[in-house]
N, C-alpha and C. Protein backbone atom coordinates (compact mmCIF):
# COMPACT_ATOMS: atom_id res chain seq x y z
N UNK A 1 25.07 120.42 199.81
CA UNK A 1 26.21 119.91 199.04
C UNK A 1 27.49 119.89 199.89
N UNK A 2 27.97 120.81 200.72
CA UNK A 2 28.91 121.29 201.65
C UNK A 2 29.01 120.02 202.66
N UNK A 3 27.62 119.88 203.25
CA UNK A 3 27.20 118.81 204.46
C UNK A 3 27.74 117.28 203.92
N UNK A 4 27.61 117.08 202.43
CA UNK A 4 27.93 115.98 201.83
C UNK A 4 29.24 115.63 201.53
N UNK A 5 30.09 116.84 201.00
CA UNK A 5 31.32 116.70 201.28
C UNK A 5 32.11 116.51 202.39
N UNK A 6 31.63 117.43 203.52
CA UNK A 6 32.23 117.21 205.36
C UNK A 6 31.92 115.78 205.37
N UNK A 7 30.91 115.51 204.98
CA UNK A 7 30.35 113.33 205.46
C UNK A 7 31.52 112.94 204.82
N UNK A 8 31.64 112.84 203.65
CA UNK A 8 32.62 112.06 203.24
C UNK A 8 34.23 112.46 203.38
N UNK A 9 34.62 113.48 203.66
CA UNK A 9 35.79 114.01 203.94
C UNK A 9 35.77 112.87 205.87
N UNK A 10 34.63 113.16 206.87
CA UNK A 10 34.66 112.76 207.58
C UNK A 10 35.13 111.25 207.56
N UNK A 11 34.27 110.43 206.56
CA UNK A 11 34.36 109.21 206.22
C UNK A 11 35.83 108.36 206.18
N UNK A 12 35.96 109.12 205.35
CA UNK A 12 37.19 109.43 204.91
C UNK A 12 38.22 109.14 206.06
N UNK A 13 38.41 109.70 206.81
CA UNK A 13 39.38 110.26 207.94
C UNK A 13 39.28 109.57 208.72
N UNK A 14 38.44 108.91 209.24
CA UNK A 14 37.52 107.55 210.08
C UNK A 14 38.14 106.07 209.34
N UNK A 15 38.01 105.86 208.28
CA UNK A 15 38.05 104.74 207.43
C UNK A 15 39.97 104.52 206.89
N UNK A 16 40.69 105.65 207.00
CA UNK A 16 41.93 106.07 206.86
C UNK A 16 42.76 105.60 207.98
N UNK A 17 42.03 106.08 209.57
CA UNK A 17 42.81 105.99 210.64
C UNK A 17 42.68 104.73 211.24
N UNK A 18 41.16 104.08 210.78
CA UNK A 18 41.13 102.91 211.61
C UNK A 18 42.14 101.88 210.27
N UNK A 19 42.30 102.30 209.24
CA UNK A 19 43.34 101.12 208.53
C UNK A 19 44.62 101.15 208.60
N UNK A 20 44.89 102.23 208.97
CA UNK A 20 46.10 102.74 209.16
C UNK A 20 46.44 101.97 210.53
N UNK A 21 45.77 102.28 211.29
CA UNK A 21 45.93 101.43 212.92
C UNK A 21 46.12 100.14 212.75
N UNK A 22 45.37 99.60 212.24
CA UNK A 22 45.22 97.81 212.14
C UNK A 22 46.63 97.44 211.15
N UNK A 23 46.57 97.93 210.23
CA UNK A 23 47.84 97.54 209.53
C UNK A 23 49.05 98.03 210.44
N UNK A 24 49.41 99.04 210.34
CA UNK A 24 50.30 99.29 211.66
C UNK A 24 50.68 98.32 212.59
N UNK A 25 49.69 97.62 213.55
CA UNK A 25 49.71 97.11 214.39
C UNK A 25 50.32 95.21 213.85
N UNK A 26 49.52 95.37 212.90
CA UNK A 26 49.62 94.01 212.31
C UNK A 26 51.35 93.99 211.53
N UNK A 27 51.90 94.98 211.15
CA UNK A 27 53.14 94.64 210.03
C UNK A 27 53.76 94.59 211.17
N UNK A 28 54.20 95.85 212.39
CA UNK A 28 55.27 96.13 213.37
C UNK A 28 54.81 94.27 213.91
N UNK A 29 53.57 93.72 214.48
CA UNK A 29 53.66 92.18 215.41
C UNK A 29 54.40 91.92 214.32
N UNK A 30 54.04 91.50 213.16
CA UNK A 30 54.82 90.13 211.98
C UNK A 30 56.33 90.67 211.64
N UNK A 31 56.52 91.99 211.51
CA UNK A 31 58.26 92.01 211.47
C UNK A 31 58.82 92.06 212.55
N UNK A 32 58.10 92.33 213.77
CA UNK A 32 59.27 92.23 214.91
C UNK A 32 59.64 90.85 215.24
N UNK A 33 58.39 90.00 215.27
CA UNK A 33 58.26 88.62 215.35
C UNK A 33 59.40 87.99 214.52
N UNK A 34 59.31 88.39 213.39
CA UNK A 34 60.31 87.50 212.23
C UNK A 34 61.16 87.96 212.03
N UNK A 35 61.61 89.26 212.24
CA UNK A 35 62.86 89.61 212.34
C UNK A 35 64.19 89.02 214.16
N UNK A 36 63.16 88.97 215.08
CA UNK A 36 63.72 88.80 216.22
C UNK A 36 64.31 87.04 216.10
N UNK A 37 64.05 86.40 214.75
CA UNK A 37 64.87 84.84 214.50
C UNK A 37 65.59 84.53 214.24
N UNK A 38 65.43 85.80 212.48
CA UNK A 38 66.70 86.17 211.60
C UNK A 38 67.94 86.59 212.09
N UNK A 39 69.04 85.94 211.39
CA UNK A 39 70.01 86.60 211.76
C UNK A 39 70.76 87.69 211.06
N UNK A 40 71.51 87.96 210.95
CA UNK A 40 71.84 89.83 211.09
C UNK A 40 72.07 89.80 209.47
N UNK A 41 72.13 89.36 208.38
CA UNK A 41 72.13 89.61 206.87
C UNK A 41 70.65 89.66 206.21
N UNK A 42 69.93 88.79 206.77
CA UNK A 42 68.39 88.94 206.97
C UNK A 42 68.09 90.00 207.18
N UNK A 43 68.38 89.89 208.52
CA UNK A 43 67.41 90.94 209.28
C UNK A 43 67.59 92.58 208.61
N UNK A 44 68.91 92.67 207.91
CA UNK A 44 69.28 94.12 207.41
C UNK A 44 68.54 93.91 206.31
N UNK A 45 68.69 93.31 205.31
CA UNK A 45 68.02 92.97 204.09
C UNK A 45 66.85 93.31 204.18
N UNK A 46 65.60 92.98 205.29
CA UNK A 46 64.67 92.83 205.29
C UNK A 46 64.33 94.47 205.83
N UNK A 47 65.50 95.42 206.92
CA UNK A 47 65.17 96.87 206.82
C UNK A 47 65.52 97.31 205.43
N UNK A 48 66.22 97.19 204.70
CA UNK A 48 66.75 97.88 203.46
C UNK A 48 65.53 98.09 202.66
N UNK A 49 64.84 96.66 202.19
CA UNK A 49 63.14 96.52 201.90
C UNK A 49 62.24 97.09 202.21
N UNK A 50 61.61 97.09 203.26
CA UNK A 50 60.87 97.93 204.33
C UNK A 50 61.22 99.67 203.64
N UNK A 51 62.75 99.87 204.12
CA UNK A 51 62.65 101.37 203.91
C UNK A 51 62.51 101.38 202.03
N UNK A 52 62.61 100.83 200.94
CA UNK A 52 62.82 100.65 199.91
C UNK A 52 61.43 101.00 199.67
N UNK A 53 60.38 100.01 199.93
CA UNK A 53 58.66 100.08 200.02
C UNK A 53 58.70 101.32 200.30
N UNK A 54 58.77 101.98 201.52
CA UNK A 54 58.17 103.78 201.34
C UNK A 54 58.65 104.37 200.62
N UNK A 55 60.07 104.13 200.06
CA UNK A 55 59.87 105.61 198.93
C UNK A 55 59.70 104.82 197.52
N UNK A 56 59.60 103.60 197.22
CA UNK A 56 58.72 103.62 196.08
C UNK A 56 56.95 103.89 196.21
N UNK A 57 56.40 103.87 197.04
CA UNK A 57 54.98 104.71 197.35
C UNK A 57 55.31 105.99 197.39
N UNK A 58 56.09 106.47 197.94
CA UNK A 58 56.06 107.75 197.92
C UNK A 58 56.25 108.61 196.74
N UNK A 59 57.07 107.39 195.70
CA UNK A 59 57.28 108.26 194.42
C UNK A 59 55.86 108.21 193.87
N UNK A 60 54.63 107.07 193.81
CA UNK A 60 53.81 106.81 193.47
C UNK A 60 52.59 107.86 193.76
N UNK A 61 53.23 108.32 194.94
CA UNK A 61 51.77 109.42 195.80
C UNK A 61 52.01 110.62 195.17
N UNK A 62 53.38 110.69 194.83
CA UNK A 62 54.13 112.19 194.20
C UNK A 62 53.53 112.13 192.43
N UNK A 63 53.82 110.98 191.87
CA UNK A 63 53.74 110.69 190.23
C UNK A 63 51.72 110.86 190.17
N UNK A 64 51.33 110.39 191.08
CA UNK A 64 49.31 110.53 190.65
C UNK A 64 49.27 111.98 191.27
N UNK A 65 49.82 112.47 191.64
CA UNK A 65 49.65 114.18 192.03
C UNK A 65 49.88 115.04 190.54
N UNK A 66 51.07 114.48 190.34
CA UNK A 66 51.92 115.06 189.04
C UNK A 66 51.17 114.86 187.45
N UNK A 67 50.76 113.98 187.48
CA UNK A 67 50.66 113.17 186.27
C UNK A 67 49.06 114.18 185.71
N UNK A 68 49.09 114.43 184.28
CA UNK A 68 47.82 115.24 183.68
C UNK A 68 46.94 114.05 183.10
N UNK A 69 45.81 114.26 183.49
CA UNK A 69 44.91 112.89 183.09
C UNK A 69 44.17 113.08 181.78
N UNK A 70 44.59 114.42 181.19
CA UNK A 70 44.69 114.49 179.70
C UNK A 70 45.32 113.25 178.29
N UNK A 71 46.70 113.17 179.33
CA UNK A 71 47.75 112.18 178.40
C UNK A 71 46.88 111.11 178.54
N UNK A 72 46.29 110.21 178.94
CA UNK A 72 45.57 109.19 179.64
C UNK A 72 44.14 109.05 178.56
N UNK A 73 43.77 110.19 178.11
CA UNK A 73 42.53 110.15 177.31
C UNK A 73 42.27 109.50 175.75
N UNK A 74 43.73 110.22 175.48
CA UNK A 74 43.83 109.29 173.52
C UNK A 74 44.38 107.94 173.95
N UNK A 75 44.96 107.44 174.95
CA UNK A 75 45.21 106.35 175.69
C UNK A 75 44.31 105.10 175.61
N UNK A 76 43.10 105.79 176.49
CA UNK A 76 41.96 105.25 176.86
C UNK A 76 40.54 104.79 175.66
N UNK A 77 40.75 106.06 174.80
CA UNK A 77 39.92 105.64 173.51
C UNK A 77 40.84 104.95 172.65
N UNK A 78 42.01 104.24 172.44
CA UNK A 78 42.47 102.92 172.18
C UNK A 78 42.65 102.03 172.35
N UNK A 79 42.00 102.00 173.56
CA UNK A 79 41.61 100.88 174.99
C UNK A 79 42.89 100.00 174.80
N UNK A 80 43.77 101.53 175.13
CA UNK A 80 45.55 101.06 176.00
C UNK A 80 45.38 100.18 177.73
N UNK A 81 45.82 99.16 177.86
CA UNK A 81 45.53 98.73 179.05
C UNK A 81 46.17 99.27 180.17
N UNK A 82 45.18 99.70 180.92
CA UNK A 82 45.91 100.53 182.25
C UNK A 82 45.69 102.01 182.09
N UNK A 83 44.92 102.75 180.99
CA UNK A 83 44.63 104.11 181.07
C UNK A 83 43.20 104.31 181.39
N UNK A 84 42.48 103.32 181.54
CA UNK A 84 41.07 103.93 182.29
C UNK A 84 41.52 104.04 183.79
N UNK A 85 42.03 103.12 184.38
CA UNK A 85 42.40 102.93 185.53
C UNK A 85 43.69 104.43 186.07
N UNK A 86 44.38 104.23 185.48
CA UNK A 86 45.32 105.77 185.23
C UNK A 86 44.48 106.92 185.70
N UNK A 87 43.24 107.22 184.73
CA UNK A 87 42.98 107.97 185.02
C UNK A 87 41.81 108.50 186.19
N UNK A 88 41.35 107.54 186.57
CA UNK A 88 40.38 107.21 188.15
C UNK A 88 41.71 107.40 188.93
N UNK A 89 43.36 107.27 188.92
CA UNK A 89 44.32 107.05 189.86
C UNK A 89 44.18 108.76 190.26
N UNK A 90 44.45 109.40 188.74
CA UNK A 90 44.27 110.78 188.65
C UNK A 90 43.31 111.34 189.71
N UNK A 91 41.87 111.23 188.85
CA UNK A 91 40.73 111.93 189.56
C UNK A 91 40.38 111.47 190.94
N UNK A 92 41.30 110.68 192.02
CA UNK A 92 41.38 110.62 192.85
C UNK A 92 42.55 110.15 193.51
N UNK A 93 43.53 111.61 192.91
CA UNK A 93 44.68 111.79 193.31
C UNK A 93 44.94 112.14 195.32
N UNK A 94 44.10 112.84 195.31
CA UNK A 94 44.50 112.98 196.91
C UNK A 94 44.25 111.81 197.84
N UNK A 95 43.58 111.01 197.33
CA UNK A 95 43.28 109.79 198.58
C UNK A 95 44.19 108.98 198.05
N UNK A 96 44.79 108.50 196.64
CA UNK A 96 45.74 107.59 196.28
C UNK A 96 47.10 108.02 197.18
N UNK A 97 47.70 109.38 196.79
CA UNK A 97 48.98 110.26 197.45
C UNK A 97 48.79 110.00 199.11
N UNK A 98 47.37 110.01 199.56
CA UNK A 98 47.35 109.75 201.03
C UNK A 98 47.90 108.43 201.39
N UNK A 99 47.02 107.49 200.74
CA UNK A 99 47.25 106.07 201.03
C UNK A 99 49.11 105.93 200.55
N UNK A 100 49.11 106.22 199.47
CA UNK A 100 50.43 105.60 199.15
C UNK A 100 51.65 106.52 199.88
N UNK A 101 51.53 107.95 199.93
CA UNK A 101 53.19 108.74 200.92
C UNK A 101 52.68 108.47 202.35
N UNK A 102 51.30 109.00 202.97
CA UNK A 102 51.37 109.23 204.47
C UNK A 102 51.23 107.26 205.08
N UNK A 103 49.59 106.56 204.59
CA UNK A 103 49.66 105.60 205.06
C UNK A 103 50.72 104.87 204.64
N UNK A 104 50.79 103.83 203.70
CA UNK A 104 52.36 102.93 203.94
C UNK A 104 53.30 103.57 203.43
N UNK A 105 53.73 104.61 203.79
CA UNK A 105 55.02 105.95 203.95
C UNK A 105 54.94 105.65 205.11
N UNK A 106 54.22 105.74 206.28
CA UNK A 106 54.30 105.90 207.20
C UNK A 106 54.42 104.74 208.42
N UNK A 107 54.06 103.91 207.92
CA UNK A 107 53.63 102.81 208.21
C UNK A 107 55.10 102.40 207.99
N UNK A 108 55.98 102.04 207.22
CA UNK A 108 57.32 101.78 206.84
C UNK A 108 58.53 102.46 207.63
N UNK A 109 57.97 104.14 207.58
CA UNK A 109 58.47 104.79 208.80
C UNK A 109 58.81 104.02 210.21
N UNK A 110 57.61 103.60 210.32
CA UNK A 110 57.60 103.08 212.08
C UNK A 110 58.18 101.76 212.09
N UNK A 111 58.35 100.76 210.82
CA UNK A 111 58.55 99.73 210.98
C UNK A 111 60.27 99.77 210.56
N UNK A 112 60.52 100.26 209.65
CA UNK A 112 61.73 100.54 210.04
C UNK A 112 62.63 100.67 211.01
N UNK A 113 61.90 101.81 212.08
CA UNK A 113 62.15 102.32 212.99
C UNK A 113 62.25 101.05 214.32
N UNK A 114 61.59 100.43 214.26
CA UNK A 114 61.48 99.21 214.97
C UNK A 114 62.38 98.04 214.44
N UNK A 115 62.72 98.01 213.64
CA UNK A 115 63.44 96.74 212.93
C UNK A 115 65.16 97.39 213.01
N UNK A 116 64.80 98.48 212.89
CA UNK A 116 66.40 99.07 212.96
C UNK A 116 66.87 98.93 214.71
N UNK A 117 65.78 98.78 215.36
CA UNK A 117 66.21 98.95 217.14
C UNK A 117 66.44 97.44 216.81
N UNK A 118 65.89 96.34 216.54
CA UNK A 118 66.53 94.71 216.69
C UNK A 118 67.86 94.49 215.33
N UNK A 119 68.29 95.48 214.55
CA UNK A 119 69.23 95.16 213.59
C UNK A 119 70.16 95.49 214.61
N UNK A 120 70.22 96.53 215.45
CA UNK A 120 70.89 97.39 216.38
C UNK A 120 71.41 96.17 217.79
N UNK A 121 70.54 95.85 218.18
CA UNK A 121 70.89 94.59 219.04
C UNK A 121 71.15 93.58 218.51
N UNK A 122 71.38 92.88 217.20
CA UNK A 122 72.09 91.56 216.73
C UNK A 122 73.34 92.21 216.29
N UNK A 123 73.61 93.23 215.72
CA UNK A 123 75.29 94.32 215.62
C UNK A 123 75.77 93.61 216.80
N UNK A 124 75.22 94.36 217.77
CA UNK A 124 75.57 94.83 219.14
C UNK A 124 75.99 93.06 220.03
N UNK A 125 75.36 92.11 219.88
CA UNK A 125 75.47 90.96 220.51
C UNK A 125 76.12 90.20 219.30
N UNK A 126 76.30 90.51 217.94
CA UNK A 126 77.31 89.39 217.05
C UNK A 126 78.59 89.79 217.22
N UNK A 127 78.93 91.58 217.48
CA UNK A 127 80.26 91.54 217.57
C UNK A 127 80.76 92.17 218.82
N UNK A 128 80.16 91.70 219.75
CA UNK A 128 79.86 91.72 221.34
C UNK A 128 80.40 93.43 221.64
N UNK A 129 79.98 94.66 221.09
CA UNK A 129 80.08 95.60 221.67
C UNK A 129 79.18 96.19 223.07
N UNK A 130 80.46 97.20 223.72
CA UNK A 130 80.13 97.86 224.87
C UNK A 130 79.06 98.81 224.47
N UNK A 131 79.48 99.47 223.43
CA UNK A 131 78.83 100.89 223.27
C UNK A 131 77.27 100.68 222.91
N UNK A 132 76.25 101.51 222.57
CA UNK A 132 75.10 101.75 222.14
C UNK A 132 75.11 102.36 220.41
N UNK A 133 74.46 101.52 219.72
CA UNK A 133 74.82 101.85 218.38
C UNK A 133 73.28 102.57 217.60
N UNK A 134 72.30 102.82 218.76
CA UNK A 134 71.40 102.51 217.93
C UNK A 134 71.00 104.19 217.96
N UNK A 135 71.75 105.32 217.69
CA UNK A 135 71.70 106.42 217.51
C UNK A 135 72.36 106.86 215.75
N UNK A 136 73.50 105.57 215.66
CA UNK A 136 74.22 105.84 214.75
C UNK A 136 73.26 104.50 213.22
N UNK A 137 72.79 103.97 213.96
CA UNK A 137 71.91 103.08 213.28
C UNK A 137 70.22 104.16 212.69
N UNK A 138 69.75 104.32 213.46
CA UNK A 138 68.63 105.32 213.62
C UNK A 138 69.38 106.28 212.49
N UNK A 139 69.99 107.06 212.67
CA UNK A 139 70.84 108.04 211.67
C UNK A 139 70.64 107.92 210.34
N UNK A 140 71.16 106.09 210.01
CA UNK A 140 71.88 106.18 208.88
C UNK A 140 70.19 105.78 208.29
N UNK A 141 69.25 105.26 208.87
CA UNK A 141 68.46 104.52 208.68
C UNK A 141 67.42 105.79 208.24
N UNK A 142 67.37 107.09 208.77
CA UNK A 142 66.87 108.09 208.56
C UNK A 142 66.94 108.65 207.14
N UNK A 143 68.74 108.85 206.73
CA UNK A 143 68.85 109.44 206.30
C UNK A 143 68.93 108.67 204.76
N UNK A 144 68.77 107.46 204.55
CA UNK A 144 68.20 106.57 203.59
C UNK A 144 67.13 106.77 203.16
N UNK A 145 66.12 107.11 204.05
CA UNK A 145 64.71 107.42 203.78
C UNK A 145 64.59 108.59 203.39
N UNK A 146 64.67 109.68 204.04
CA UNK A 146 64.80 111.09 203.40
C UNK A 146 65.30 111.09 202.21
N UNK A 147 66.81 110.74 202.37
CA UNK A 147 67.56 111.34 200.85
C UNK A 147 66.86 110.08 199.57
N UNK A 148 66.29 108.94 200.02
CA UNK A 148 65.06 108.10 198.99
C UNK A 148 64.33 108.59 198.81
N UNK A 149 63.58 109.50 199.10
CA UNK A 149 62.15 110.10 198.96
C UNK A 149 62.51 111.19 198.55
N UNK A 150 63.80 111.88 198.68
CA UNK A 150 64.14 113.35 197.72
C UNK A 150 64.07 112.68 196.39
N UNK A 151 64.96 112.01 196.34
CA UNK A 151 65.03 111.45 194.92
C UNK A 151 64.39 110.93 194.12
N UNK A 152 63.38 110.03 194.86
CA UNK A 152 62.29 109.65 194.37
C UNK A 152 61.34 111.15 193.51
N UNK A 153 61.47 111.87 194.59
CA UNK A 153 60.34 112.56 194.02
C UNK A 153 60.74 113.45 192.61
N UNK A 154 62.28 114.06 192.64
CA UNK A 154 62.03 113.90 191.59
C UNK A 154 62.00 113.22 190.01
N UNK A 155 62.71 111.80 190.33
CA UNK A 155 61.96 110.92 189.52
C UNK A 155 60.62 110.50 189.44
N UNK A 156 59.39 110.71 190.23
CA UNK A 156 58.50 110.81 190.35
C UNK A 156 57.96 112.03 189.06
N UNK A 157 58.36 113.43 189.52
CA UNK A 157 58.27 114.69 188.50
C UNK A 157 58.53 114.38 187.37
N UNK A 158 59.76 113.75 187.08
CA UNK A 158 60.11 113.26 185.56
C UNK A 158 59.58 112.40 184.58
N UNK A 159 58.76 111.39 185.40
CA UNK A 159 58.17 110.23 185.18
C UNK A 159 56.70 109.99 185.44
N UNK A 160 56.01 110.66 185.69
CA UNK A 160 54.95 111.16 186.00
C UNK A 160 53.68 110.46 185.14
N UNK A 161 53.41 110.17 184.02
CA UNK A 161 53.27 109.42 183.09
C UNK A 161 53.44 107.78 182.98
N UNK A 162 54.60 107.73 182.78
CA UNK A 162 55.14 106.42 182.82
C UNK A 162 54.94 105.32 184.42
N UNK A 163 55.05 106.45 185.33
CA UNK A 163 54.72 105.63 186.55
C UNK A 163 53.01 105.29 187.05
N UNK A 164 52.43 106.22 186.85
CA UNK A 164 51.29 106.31 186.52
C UNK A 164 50.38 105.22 186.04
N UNK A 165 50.83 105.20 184.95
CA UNK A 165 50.70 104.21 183.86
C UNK A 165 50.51 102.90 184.06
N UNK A 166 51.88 102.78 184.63
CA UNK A 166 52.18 101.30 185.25
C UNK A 166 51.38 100.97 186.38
N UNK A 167 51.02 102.13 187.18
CA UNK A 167 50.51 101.41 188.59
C UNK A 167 48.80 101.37 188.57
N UNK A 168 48.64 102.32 187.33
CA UNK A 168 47.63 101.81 186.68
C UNK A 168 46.80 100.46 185.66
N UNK A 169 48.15 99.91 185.16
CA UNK A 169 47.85 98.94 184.77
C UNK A 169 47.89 97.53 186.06
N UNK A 170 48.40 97.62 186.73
CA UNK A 170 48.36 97.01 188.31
C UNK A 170 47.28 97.06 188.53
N UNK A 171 46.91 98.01 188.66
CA UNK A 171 45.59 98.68 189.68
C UNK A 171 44.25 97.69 188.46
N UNK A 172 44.29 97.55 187.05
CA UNK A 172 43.40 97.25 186.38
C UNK A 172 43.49 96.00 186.67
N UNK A 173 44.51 95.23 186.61
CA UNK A 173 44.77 93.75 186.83
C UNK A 173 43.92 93.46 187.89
N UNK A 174 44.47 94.10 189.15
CA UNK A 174 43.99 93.96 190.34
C UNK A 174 42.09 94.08 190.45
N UNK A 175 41.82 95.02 189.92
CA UNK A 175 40.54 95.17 190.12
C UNK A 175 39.69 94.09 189.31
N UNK A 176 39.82 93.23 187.50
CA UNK A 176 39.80 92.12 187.13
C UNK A 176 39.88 91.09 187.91
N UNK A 177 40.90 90.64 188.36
CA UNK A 177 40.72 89.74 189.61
C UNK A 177 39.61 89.77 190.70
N UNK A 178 39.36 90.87 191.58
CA UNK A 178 38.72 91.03 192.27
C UNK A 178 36.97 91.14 191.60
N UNK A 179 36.58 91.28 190.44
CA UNK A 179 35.72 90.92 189.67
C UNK A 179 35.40 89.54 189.45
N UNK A 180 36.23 89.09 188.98
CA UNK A 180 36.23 87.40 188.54
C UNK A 180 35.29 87.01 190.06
N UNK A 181 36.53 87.21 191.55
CA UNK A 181 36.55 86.44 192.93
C UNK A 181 34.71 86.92 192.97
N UNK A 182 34.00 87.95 193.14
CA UNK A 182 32.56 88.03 193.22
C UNK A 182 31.71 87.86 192.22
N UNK A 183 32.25 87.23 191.10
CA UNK A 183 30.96 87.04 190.02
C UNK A 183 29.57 85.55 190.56
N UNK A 184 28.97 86.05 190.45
CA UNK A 184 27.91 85.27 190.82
C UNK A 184 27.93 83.82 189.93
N UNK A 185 27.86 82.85 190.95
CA UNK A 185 27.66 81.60 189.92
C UNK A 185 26.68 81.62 189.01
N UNK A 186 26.52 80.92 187.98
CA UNK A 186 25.37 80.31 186.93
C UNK A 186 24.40 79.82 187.64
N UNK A 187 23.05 79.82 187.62
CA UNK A 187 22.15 78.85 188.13
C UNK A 187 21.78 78.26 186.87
N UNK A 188 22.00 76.76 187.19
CA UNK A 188 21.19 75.86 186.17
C UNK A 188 19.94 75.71 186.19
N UNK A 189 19.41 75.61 184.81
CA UNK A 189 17.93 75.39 184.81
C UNK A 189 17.54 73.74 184.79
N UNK A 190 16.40 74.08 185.76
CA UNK A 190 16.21 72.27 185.67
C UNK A 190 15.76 71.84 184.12
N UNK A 191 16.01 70.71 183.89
CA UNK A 191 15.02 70.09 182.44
C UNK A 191 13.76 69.70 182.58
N UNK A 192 12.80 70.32 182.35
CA UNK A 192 11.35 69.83 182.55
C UNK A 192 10.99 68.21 181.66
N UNK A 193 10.46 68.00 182.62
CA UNK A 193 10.61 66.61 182.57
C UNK A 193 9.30 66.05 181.52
């Protein structure tokens, strides 16, 4: 039983890092790319977003940690839409909280971090400064994220339920769709002749 859990904990960790990599790799090419065109109301707009995306995941990774998958049950036997799904968010709270604070938490982290070094050079070349800004940029860009993700979380604590809920009913939509896209066609029957 032990051996089965290490497999999939392994699995796990394997299947985590290689998505984490590829996405990584793939958001930092497409925002550096499209940010390096934009010009400087864009290009901030588009960090403000970026850092905006991690701490609404992060409140999300915090709220399926938080949230009792009790409330979810008289929910679910009224077939409330979005509480079966709620509560699968629940009973696999630690890989949801992974995916949603560390992977694109983190992932937003770095892209930020990269988008704030080219917000830093269109400053720097629109209002032709000497100095180096991108310590005081980095800073402020930090401390957006942190003091977002304090706060988040505990609106996350407060809301725990309600957010839940919602990203559960997402999550049901989403998975409907993705049902429909693999349903097997009809085969017609010939007419015997």
């Amino acid at each position: 039983m032990k051996n089965k859990k290490d497999n999939a904990d392994l699995k796990w960790f394997i299947t985590i890092s290689i998505t984490t990599f590829i996405l990584s790799i793939t958001f930092s090419f497409i925002s550096t790319n499209a940010i390096t065109n934009l010009q400087l109301i864009p290009a901030i707009l588009i960090l403000l977003f970026t850092i905006l995306v991690g701490i609404v995941f992060d409140i999300i990774g915090v709220a399926v940690t938080v949230a009792k998958e009790e409330e979810f049950h008289a929910k679910a036997t009224k077939k409330v839409k979005g509480a079966k799904s709620s509560i699968y968010l629940i009973r696999h709270s630690a890989r949801v909280a992974n995916i949603c604070a560390d992977v694109i938490g983190d992932i937003c982290g770095v892209l930020s971090g990269s988008i704030a070094a080219l917000v830093t050079m269109k400053i720097t070349q629109t209002f032709h400064l000497n100095f180096d800004l991108q310590f005081i940029i980095s800073a402020i860009v930090a401390s957006l994220t942190v003091g977002g993700k304090a706060l988040g979380k505990g609106i996350a604590q407060k809301n725990a339920t309600n957010i839940v809920h919602w990203v559960g009913r997402l999550f049901g939509i989403l998975k409907k769709e993705e049902k429909k896209k693999i349903k097997k066609p009809k085969i017609k029957e010939k007419n015997a002749m």
